[in-house]
PDB file of N, CA and C in Angstrom:
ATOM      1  N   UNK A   1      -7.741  22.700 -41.626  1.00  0.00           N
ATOM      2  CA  UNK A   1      -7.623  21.736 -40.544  1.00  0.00           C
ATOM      3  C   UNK A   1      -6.819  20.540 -41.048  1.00  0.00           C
ATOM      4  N   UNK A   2      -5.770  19.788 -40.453  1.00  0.00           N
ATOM      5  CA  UNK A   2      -5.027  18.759 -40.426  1.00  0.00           C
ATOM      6  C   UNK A   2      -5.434  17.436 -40.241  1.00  0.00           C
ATOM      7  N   UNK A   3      -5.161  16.472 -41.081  1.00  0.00           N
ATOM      8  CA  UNK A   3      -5.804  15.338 -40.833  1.00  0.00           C
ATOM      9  C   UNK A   3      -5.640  15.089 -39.454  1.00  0.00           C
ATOM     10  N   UNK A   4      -4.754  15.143 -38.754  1.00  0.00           N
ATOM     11  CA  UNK A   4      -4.485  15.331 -37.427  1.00  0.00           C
ATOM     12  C   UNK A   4      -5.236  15.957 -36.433  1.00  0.00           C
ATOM     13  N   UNK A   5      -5.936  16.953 -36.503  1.00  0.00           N
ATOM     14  CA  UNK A   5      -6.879  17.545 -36.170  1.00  0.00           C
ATOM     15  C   UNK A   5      -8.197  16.790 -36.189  1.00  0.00           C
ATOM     16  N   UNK A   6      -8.782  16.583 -37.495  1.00  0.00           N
ATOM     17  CA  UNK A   6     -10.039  16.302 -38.237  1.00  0.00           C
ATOM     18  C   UNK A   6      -9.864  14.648 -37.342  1.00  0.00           C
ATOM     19  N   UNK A   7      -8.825  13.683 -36.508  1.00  0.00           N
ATOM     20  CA  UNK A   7      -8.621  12.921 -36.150  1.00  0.00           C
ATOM     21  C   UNK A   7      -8.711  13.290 -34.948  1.00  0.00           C
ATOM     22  N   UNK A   8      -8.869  13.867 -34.334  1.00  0.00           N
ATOM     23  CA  UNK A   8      -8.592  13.634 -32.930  1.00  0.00           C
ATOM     24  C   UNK A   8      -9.760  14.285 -31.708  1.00  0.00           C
ATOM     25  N   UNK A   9     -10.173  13.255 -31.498  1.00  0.00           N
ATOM     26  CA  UNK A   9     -11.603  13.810 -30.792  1.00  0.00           C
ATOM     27  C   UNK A   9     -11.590  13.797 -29.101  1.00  0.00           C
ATOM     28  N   UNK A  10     -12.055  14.898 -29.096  1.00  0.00           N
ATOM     29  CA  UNK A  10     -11.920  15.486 -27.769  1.00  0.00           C
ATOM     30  C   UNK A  10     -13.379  14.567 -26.668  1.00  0.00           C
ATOM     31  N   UNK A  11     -13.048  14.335 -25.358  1.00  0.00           N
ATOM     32  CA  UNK A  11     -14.121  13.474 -25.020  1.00  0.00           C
ATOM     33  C   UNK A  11     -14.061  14.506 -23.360  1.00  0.00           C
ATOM     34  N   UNK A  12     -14.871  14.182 -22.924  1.00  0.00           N
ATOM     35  CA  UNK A  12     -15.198  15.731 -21.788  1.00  0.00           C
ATOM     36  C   UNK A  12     -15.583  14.398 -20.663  1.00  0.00           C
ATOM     37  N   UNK A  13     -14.965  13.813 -20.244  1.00  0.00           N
ATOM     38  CA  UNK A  13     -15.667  12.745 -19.208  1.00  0.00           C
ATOM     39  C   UNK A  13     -16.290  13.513 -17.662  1.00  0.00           C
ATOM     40  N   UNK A  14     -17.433  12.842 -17.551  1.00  0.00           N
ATOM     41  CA  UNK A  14     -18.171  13.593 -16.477  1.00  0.00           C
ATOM     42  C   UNK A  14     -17.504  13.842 -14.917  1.00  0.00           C
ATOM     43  N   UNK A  15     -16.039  13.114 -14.535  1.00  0.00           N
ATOM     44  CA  UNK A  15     -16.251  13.169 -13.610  1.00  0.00           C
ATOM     45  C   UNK A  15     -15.046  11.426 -13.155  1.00  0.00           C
ATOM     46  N   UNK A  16     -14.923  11.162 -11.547  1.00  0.00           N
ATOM     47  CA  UNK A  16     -15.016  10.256 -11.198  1.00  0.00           C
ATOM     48  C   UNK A  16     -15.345   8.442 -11.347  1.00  0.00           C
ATOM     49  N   UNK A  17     -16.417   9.068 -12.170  1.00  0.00           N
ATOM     50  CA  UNK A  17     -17.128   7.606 -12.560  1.00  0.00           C
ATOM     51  C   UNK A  17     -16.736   7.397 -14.130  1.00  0.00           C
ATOM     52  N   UNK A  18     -16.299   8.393 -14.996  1.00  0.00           N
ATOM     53  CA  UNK A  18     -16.096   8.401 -16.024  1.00  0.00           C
ATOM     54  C   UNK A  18     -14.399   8.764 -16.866  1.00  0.00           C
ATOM     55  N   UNK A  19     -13.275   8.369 -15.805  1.00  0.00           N
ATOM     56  CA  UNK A  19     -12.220   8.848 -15.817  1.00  0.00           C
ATOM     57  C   UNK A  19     -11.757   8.267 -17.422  1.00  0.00           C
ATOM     58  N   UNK A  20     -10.590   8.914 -17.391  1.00  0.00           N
ATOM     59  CA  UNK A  20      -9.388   9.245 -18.589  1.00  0.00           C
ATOM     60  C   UNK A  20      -9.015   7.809 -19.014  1.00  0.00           C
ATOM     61  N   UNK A  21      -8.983   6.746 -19.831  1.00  0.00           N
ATOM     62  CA  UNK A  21      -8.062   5.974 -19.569  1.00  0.00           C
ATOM     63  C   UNK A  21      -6.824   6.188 -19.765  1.00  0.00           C
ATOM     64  N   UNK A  22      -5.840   5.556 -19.742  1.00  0.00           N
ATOM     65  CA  UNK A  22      -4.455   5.868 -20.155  1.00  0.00           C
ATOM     66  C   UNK A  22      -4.234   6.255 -21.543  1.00  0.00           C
ATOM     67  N   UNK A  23      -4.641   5.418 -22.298  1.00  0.00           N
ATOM     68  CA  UNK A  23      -4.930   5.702 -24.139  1.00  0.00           C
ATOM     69  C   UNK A  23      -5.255   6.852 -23.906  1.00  0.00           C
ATOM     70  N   UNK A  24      -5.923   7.238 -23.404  1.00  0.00           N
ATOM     71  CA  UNK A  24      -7.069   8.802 -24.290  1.00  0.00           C
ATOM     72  C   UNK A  24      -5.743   9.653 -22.842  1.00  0.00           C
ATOM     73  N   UNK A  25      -5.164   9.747 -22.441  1.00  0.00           N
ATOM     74  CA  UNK A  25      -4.537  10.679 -21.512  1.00  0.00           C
ATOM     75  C   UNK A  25      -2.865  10.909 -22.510  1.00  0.00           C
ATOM     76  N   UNK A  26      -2.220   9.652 -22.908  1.00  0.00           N
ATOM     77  CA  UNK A  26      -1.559   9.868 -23.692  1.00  0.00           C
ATOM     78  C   UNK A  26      -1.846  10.308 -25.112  1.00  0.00           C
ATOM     79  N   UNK A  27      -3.125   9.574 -26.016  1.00  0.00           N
ATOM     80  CA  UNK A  27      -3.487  10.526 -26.764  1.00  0.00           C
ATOM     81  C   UNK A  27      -3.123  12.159 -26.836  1.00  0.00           C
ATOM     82  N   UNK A  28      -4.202  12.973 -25.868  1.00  0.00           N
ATOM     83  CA  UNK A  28      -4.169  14.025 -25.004  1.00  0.00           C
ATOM     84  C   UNK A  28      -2.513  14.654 -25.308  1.00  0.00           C
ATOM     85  N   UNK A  29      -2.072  13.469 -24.467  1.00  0.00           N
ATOM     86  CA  UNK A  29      -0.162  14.651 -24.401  1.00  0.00           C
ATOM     87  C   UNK A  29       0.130  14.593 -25.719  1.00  0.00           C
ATOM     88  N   UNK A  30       0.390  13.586 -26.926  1.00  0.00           N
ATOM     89  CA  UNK A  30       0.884  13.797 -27.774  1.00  0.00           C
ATOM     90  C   UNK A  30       0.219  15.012 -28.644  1.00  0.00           C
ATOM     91  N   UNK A  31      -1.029  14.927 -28.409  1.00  0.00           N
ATOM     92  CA  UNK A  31      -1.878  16.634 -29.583  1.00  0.00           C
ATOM     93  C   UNK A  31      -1.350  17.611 -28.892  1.00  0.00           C
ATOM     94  N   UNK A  32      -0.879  17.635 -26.923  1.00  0.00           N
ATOM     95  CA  UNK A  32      -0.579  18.845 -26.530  1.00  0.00           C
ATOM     96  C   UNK A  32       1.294  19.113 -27.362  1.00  0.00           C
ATOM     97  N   UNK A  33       1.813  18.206 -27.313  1.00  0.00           N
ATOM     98  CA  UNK A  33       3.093  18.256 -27.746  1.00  0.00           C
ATOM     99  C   UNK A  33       3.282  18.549 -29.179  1.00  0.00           C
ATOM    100  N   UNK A  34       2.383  18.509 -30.277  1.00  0.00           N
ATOM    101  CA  UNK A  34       2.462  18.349 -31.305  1.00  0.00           C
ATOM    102  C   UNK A  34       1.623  20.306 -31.576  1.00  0.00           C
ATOM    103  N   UNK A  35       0.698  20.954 -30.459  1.00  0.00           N
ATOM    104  CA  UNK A  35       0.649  21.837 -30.967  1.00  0.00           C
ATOM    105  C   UNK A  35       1.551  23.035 -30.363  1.00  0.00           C
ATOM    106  N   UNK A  36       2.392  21.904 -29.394  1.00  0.00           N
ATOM    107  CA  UNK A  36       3.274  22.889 -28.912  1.00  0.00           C
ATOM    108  C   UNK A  36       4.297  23.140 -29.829  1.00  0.00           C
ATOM    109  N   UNK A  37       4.834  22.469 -30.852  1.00  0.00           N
ATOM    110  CA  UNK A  37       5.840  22.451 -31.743  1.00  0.00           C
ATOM    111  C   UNK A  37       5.209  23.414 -32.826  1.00  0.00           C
ATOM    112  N   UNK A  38       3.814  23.522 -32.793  1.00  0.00           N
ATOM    113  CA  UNK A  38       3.659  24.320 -33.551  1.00  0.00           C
ATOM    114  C   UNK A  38       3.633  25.762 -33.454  1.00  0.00           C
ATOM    115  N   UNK A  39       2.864  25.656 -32.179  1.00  0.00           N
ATOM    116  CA  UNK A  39       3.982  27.242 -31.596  1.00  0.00           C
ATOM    117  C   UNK A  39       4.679  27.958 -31.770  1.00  0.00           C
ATOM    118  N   UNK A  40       5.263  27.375 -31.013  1.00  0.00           N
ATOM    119  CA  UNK A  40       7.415  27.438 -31.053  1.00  0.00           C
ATOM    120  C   UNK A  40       7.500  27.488 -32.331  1.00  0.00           C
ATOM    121  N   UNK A  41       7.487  26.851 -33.816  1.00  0.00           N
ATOM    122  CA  UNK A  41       7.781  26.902 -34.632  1.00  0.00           C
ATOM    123  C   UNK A  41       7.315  28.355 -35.424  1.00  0.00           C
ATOM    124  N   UNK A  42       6.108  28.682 -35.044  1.00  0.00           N
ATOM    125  CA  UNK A  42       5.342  30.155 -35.466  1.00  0.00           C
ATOM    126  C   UNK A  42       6.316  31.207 -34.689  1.00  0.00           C
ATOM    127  N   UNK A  43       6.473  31.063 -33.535  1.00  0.00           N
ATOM    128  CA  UNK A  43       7.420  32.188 -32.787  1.00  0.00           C
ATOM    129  C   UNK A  43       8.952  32.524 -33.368  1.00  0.00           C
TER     130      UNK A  43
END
């Protein structure tokens, strides 16, 4: 596991009352972008 990984904590908000803020939504895209490169890079 990647310090990157071992860093980055996943949060499950309930709902409506408990939304995304912007931080934790961009968080979010950059781990999706970063394991998308890793992907692509395996393929």
């Amino acid at each position: 596991m990647t310090d990157a990984a071992r860093d980055f904590e996943i949060r499950m908000p309930t709902g409506t009352d408990d939304p995304l803020s912007d931080a934790e939504i961009q968080q979010y895209r950059r781990e999706i972008d970063r394991l998308d490169r890793i992907i692509l890079d395996a393929v």
